[in-house]
N, C-alpha and C. Protein backbone atom coordinates (compact mmCIF):
# COMPACT_ATOMS: atom_id res chain seq x y z
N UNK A 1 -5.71 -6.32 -13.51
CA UNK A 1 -4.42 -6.52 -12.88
C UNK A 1 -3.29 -6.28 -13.87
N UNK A 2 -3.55 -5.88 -14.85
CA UNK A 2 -2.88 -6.26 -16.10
C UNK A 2 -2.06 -4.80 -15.88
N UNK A 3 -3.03 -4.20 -15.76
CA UNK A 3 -2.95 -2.35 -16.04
C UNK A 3 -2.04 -2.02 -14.92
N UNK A 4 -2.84 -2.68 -13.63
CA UNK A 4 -1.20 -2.16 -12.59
C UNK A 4 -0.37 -2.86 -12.56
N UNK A 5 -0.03 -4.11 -12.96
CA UNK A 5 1.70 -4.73 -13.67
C UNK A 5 2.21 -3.73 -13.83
N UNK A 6 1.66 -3.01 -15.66
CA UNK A 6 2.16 -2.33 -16.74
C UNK A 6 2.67 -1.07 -15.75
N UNK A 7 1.41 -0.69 -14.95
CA UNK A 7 2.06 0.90 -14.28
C UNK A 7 3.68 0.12 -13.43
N UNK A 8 3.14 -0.34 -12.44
CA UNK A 8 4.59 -0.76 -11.63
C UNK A 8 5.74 -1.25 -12.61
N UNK A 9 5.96 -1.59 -13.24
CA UNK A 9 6.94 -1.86 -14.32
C UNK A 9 6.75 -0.88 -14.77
N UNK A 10 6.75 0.14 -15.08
CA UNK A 10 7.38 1.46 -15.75
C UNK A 10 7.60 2.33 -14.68
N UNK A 11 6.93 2.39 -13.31
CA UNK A 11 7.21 3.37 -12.43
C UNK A 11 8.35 3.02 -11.47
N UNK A 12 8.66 1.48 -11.42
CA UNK A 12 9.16 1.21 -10.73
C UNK A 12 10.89 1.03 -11.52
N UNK A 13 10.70 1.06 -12.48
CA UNK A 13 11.83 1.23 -14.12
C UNK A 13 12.37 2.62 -13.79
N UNK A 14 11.39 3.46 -14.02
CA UNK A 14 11.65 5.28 -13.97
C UNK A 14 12.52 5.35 -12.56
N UNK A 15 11.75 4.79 -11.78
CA UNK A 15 11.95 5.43 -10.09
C UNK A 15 13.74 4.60 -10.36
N UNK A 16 14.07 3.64 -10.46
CA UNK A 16 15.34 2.83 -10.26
C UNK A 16 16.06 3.57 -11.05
N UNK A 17 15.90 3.95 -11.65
CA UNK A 17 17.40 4.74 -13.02
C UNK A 17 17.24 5.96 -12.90
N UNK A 18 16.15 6.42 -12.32
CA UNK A 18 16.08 8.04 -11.96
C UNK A 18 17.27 8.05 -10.26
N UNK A 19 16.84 7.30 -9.97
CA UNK A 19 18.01 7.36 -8.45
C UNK A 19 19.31 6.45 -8.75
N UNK A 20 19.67 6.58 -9.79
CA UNK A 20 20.71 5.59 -10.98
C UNK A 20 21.27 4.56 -10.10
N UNK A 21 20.01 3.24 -9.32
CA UNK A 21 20.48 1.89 -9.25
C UNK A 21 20.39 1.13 -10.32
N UNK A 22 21.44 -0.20 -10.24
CA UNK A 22 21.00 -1.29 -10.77
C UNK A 22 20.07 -2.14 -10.52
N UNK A 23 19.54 -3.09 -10.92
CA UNK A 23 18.54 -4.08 -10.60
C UNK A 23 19.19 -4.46 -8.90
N UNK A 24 20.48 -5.03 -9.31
CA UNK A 24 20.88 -5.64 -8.12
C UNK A 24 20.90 -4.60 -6.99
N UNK A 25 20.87 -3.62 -6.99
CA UNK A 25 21.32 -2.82 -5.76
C UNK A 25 20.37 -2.35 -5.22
N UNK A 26 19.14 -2.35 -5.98
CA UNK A 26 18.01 -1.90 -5.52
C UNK A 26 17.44 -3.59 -4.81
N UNK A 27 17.69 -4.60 -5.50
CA UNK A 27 16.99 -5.99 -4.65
C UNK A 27 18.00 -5.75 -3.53
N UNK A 28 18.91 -5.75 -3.35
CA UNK A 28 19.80 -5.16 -2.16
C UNK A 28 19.13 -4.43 -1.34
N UNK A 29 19.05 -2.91 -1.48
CA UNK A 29 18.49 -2.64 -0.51
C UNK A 29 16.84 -2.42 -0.03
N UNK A 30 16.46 -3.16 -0.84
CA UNK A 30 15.01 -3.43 -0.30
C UNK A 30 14.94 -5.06 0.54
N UNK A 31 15.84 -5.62 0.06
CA UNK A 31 15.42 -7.44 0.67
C UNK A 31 14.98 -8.12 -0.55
N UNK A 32 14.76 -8.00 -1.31
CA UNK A 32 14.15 -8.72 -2.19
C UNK A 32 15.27 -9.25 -3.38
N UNK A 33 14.88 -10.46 -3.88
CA UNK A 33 15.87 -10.68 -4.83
C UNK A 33 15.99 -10.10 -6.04
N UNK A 34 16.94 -10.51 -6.78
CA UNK A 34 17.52 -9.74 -8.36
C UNK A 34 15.98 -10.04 -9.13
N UNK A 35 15.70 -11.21 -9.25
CA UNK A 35 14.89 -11.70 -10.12
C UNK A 35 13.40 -11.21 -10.22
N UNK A 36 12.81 -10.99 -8.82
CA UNK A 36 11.36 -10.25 -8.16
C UNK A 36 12.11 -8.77 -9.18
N UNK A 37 12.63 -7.85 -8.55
CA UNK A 37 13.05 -6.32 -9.26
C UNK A 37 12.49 -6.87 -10.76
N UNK A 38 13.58 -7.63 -11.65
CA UNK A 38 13.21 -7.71 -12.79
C UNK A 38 11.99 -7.96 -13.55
N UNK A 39 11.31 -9.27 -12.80
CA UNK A 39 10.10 -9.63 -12.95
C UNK A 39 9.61 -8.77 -13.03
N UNK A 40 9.21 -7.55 -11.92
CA UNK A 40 8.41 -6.92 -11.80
C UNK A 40 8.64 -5.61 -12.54
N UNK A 41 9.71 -5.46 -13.09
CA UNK A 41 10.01 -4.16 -14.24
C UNK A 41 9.65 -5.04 -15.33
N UNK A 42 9.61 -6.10 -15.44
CA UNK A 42 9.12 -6.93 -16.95
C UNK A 42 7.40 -6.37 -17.09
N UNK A 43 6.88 -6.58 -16.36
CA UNK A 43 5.39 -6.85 -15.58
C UNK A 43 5.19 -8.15 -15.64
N UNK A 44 6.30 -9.13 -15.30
CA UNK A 44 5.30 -10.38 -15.48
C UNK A 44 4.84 -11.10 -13.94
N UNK A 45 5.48 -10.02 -12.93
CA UNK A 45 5.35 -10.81 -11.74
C UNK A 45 3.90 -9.64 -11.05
N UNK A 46 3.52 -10.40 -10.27
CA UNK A 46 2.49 -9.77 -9.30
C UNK A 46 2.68 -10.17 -7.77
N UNK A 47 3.15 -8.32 -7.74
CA UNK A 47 3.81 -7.84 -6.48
C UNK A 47 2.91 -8.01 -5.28
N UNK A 48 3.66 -8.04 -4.34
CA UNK A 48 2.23 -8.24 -2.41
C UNK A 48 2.56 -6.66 -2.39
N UNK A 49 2.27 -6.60 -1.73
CA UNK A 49 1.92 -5.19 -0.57
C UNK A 49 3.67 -4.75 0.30
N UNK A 50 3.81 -6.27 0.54
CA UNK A 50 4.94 -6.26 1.09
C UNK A 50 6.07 -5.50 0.51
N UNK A 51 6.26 -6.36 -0.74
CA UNK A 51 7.72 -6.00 -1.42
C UNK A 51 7.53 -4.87 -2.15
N UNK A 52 6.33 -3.89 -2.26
CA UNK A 52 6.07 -3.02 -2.82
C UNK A 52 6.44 -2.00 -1.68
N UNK A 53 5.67 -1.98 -0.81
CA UNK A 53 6.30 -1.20 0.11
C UNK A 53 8.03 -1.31 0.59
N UNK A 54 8.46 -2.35 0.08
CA UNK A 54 10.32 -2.33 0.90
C UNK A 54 11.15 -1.68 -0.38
N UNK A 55 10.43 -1.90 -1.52
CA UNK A 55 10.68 -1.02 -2.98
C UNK A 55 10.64 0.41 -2.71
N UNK A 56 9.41 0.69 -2.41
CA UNK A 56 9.61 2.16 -2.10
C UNK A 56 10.84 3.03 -0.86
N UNK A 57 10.63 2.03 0.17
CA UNK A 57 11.38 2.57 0.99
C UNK A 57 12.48 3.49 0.42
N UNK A 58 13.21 1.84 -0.21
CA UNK A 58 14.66 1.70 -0.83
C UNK A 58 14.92 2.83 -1.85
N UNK A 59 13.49 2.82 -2.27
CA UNK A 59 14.16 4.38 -4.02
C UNK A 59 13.46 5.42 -2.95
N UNK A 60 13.29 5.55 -1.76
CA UNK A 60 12.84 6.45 -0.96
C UNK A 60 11.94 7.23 -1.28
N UNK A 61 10.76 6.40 -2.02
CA UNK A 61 9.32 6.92 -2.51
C UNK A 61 8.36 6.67 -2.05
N UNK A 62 7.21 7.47 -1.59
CA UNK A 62 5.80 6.61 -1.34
C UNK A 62 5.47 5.33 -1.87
N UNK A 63 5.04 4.56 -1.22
CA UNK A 63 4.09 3.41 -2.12
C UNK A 63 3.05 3.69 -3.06
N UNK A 64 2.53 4.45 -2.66
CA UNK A 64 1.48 5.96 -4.25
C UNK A 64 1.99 5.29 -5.14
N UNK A 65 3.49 6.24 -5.18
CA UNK A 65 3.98 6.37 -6.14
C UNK A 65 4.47 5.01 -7.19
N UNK A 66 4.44 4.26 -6.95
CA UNK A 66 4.66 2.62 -7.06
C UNK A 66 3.24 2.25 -8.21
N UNK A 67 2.45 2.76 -7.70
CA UNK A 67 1.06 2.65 -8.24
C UNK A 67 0.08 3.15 -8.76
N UNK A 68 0.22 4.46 -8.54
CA UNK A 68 -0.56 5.87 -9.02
C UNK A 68 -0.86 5.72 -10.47
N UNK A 69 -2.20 5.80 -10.72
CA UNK A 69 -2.76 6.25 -12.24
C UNK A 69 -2.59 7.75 -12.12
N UNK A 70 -2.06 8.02 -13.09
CA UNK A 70 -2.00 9.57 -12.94
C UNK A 70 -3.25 10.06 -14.02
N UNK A 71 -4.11 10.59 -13.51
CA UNK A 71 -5.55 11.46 -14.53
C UNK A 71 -5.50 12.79 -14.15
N UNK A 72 -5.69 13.51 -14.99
CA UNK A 72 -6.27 14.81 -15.40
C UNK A 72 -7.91 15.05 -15.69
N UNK A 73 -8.54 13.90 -15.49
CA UNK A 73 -10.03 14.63 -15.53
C UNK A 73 -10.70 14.03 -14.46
N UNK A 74 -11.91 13.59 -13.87
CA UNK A 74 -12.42 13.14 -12.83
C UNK A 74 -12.39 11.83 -13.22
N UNK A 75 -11.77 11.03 -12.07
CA UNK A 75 -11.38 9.69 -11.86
C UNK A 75 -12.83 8.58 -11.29
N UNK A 76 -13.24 7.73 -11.73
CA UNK A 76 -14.03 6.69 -11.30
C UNK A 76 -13.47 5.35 -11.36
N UNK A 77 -13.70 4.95 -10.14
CA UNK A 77 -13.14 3.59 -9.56
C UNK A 77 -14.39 2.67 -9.44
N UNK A 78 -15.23 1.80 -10.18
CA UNK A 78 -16.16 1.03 -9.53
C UNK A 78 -15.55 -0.24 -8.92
N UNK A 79 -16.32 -0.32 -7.73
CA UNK A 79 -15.65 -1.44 -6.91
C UNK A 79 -15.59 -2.70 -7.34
N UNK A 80 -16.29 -2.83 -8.59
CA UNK A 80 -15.97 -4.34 -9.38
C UNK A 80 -14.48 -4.13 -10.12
N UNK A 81 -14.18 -3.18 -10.48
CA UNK A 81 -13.16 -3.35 -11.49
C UNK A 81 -12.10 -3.01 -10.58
N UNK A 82 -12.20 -3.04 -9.12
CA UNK A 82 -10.91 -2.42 -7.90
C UNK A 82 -9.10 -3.79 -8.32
N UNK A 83 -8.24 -3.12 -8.66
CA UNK A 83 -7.15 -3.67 -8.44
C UNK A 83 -6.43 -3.79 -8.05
N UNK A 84 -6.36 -4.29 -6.37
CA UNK A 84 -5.78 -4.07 -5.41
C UNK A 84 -4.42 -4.98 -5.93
N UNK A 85 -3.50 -4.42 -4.68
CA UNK A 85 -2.03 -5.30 -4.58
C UNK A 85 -2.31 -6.38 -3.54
N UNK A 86 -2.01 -7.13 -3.07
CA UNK A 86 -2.43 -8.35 -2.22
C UNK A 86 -1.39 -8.43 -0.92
N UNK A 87 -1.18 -8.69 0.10
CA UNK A 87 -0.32 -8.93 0.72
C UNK A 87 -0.05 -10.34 0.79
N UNK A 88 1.15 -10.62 0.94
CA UNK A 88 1.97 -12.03 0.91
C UNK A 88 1.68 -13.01 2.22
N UNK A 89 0.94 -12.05 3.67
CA UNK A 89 1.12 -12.49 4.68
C UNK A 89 0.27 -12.75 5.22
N UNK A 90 -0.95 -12.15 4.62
CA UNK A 90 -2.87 -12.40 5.48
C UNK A 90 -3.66 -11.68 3.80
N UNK A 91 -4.53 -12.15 4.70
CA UNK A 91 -5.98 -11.97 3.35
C UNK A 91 -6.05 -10.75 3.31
N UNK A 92 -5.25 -10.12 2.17
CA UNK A 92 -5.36 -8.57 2.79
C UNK A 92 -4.79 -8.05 1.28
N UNK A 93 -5.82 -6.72 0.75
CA UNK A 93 -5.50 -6.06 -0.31
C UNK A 93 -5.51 -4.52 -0.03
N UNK A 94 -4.59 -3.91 -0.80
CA UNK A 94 -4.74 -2.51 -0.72
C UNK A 94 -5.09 -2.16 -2.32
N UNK A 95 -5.91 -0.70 -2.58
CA UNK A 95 -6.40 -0.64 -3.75
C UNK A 95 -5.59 0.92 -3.55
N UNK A 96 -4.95 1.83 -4.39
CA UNK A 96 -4.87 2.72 -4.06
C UNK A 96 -5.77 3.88 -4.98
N UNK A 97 -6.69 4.62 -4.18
CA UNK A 97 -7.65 5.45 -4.55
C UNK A 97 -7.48 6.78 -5.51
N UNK A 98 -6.47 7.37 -4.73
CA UNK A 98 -5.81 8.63 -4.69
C UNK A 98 -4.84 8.68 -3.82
N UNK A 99 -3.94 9.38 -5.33
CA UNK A 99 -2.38 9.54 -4.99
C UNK A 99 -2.40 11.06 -4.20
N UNK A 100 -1.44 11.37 -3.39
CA UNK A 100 -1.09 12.46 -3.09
C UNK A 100 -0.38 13.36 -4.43
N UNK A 101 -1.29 14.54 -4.78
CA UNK A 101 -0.41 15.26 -5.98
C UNK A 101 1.31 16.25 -5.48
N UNK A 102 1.56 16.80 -6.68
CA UNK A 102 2.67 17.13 -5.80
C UNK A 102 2.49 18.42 -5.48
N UNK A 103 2.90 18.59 -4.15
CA UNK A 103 3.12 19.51 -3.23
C UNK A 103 2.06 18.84 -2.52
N UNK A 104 1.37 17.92 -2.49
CA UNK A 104 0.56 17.80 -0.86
C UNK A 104 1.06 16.25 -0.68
N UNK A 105 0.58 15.77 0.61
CA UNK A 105 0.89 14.67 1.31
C UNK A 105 -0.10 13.62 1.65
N UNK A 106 -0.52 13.38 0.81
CA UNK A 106 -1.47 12.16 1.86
C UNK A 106 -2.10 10.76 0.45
N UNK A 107 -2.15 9.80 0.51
CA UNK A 107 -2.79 9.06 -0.17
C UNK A 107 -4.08 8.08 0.46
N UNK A 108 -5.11 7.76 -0.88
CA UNK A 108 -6.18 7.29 -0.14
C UNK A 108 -6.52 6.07 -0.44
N UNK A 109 -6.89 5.18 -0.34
CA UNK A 109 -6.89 3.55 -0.50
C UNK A 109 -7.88 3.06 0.37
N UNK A 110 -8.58 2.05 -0.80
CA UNK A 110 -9.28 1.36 0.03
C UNK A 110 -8.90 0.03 0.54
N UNK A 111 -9.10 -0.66 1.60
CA UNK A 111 -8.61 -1.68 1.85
C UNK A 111 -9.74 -3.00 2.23
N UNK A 112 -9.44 -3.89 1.96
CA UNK A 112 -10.12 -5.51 2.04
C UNK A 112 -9.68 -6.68 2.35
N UNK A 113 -10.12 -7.22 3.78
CA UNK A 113 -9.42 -7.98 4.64
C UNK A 113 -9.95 -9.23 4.91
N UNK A 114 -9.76 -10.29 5.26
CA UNK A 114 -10.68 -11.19 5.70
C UNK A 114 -9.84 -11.42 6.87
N UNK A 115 -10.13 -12.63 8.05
CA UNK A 115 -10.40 -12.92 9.25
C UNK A 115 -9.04 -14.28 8.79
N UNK A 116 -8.36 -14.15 9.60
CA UNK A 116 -6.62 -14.95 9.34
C UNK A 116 -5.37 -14.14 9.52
N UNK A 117 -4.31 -14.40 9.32
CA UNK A 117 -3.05 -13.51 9.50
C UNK A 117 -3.93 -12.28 9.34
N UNK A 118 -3.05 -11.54 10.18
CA UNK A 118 -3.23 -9.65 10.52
C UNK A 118 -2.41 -9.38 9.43
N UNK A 119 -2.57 -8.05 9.14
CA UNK A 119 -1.85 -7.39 7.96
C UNK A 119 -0.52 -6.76 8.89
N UNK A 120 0.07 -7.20 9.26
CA UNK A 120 1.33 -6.13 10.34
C UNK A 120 2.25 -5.47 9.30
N UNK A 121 2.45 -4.03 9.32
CA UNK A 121 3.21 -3.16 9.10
C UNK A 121 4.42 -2.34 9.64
N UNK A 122 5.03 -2.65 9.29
CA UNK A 122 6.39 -1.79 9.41
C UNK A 122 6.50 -0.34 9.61
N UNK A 123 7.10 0.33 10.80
CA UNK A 123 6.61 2.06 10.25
C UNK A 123 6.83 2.60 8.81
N UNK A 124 6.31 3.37 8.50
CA UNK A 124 5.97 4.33 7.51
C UNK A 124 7.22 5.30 7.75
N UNK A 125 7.72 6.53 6.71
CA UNK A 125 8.36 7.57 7.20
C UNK A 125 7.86 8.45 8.00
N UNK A 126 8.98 8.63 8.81
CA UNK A 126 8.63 9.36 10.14
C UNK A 126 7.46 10.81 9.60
N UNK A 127 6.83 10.86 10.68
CA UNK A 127 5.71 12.05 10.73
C UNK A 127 4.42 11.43 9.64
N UNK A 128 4.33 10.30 9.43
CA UNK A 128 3.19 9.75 8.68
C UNK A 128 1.95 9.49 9.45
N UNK A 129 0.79 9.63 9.47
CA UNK A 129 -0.38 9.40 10.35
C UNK A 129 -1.61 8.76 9.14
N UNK A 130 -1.80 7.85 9.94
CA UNK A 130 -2.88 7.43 8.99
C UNK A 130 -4.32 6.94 9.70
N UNK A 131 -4.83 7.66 9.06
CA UNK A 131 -6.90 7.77 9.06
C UNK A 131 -7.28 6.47 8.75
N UNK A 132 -8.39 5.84 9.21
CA UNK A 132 -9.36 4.79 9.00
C UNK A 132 -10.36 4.94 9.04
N UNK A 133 -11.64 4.73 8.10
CA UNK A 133 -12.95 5.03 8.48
C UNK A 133 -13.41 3.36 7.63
N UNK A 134 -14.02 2.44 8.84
CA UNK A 134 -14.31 1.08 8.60
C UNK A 134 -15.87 1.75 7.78
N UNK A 135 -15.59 0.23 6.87
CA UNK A 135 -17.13 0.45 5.85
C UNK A 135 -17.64 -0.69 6.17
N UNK A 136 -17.06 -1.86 6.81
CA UNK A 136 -18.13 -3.29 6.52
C UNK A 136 -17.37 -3.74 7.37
N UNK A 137 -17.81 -4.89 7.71
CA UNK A 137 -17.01 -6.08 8.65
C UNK A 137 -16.75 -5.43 10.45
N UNK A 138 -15.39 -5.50 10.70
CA UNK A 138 -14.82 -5.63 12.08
C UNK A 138 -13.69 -5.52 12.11
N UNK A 139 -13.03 -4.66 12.41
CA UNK A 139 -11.39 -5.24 12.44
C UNK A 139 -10.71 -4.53 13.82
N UNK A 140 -9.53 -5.07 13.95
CA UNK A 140 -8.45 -4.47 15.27
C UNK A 140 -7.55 -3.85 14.08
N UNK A 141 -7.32 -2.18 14.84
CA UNK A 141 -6.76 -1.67 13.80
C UNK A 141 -6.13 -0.68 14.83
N UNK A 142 -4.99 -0.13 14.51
CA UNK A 142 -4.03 0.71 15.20
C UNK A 142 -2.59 0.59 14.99
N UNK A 143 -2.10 1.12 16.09
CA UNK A 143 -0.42 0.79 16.55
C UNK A 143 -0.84 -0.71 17.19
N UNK A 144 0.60 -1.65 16.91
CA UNK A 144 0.66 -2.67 17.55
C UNK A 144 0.42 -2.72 18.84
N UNK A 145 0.66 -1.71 19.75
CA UNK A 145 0.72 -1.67 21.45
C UNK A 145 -0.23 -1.01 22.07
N UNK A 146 -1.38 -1.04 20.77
CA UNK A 146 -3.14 -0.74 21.68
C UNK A 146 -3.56 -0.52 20.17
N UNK A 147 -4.05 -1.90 19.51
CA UNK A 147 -4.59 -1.62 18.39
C UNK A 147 -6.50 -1.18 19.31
N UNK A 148 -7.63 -0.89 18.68
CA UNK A 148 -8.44 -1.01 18.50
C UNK A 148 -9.67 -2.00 17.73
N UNK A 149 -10.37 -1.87 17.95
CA UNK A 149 -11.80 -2.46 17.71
C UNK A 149 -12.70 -1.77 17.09
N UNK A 150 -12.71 -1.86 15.12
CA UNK A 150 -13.35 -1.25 14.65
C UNK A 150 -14.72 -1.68 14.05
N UNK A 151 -15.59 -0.93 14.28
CA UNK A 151 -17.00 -0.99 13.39
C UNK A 151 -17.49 -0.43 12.37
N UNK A 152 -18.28 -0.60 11.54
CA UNK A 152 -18.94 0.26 10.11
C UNK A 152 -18.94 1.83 10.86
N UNK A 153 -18.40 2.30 10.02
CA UNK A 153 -18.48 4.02 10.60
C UNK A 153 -17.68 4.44 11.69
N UNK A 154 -16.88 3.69 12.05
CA UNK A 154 -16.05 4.42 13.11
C UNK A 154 -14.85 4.89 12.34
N UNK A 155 -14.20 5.89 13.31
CA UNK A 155 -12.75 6.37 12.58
C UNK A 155 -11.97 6.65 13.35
N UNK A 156 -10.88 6.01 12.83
CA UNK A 156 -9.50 6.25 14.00
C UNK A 156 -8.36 6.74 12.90
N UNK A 157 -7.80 7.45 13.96
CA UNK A 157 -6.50 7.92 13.43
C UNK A 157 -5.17 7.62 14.34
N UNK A 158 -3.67 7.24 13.79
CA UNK A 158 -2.69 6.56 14.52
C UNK A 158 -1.70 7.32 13.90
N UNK A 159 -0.53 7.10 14.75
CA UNK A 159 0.72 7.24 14.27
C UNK A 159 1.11 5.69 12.87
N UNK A 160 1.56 6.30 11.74
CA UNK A 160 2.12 5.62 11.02
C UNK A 160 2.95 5.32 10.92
N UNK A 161 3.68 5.89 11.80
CA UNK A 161 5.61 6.02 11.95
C UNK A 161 6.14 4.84 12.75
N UNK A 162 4.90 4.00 13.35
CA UNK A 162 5.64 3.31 14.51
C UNK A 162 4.64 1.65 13.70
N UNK A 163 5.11 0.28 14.92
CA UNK A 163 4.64 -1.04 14.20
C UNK A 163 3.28 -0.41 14.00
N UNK A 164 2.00 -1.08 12.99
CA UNK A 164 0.69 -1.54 13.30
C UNK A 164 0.25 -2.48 12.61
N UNK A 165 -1.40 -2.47 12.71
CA UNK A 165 -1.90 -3.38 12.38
C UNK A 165 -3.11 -3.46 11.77
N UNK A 166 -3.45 -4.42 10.88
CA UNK A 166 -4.89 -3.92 10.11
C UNK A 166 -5.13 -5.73 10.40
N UNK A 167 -6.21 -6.03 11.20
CA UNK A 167 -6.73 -6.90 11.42
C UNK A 167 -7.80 -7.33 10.92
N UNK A 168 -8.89 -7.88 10.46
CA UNK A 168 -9.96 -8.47 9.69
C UNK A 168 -10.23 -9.61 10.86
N UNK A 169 -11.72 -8.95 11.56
CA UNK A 169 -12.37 -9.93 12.53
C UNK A 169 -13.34 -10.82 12.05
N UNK A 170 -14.38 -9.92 11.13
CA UNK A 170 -15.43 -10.80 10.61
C UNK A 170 -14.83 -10.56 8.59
N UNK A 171 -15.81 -11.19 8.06
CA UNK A 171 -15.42 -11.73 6.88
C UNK A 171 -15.75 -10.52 6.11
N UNK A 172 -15.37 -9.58 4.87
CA UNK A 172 -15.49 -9.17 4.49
C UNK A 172 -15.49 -7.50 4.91
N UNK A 173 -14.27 -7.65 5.56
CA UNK A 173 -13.73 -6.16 6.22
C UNK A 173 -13.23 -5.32 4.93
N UNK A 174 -14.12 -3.55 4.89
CA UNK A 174 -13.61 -3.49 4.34
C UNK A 174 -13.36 -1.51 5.00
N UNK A 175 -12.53 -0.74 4.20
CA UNK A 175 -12.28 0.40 5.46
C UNK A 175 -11.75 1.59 4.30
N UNK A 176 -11.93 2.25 4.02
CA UNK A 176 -10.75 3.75 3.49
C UNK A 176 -9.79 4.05 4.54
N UNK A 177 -8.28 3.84 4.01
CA UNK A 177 -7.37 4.24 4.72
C UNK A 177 -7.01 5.43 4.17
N UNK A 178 -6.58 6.73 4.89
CA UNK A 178 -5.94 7.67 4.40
C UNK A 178 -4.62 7.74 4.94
N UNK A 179 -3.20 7.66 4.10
CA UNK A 179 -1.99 7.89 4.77
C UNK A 179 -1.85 9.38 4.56
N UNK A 180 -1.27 9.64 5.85
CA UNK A 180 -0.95 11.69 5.08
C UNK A 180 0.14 11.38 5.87
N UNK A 181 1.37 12.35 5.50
CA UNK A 181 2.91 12.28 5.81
C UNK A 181 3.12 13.99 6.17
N UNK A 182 3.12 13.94 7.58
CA UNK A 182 2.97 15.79 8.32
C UNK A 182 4.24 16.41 8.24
């Protein structure tokens, strides 16, 4: 967890003075206070899912980008050493897999849920669609206004642009999300 502090505090440092806000104007227009921004350019705070995503909005960047190890040779992730971001609102982590490089669109993440608060999301930027292929557990997963009922091996794909939802039915849900932005 240490390692993605250090990244988000420097990417999230770069991204703010590259679009030349202040601390304050960026907790401005994300929602979040002066002190969270700083914390989290310090690395001493550990960000949800949430305020990471209202960060990006605001410097009008992917969430990737918030988090991205950037490598040049073949990347291995073992699922013991996974360092997901957590959400603030249900049992719910995102790990991000693979960043979209530049010139293409899509990032890949794995995600891990348990059975309590739903993960509800906010749209994404417009023309975003995002893939699910469940690995374990159960979950209701979709747009808010006809999520689905997922099993090991099924795959759905939704509009990202509009509310949804990543639900965790049985214990130990776990799924590859792919966001791609069309």
């Amino acid at each position: 967890m240490d390692d993605l502090r250090s990244r988000i505090a420097r990417t999230l440092r770069r991204e703010r003075e590259s679009a030349s806000l202040s601390v304050s104007e960026l907790a401005r227009r994300a929602g979040v206070s002066k002190a969270t921004v700083s914390q989290l350019e310090s690395g001493s705070a550990n960000p949800s899912v949430e305020t990471l995503w209202a960060l990006g909005v605001a410097l009008g960047v992917p969430f990737a980008v918030l988090v991205d190890q950037q490598a040049n040779s073949p990347t291995l992730i073992r699922a013991d050493d996974l360092a997901g971001v957590p959400s603030a609102a249900s049992a719910y982590s995102a790990t991000l897999l693979s960043a979209s490089p530049p010139g293409a669109r899509r990032d890949v993440y794995l995600i891990q849920a348990e059975p309590g608060d739903p993960r509800l999301s906010d749209p994404h930027h417009p023309g975003t669609v995002e893939h699910v292929v469940l690995i374990s557990g159960r979950g209701r997963i979709g747009p808010l206004d006809g999520p689905e009922t997922l099993a090991p091996g099924d795959y759905l794909t939704y509009p990202g642009d509009v509310p949804h939802i990543f639900e965790a039915i049985e214990p130990g849900t776990r799924a590859v999300l792919i966001s791609e932005l069309r």
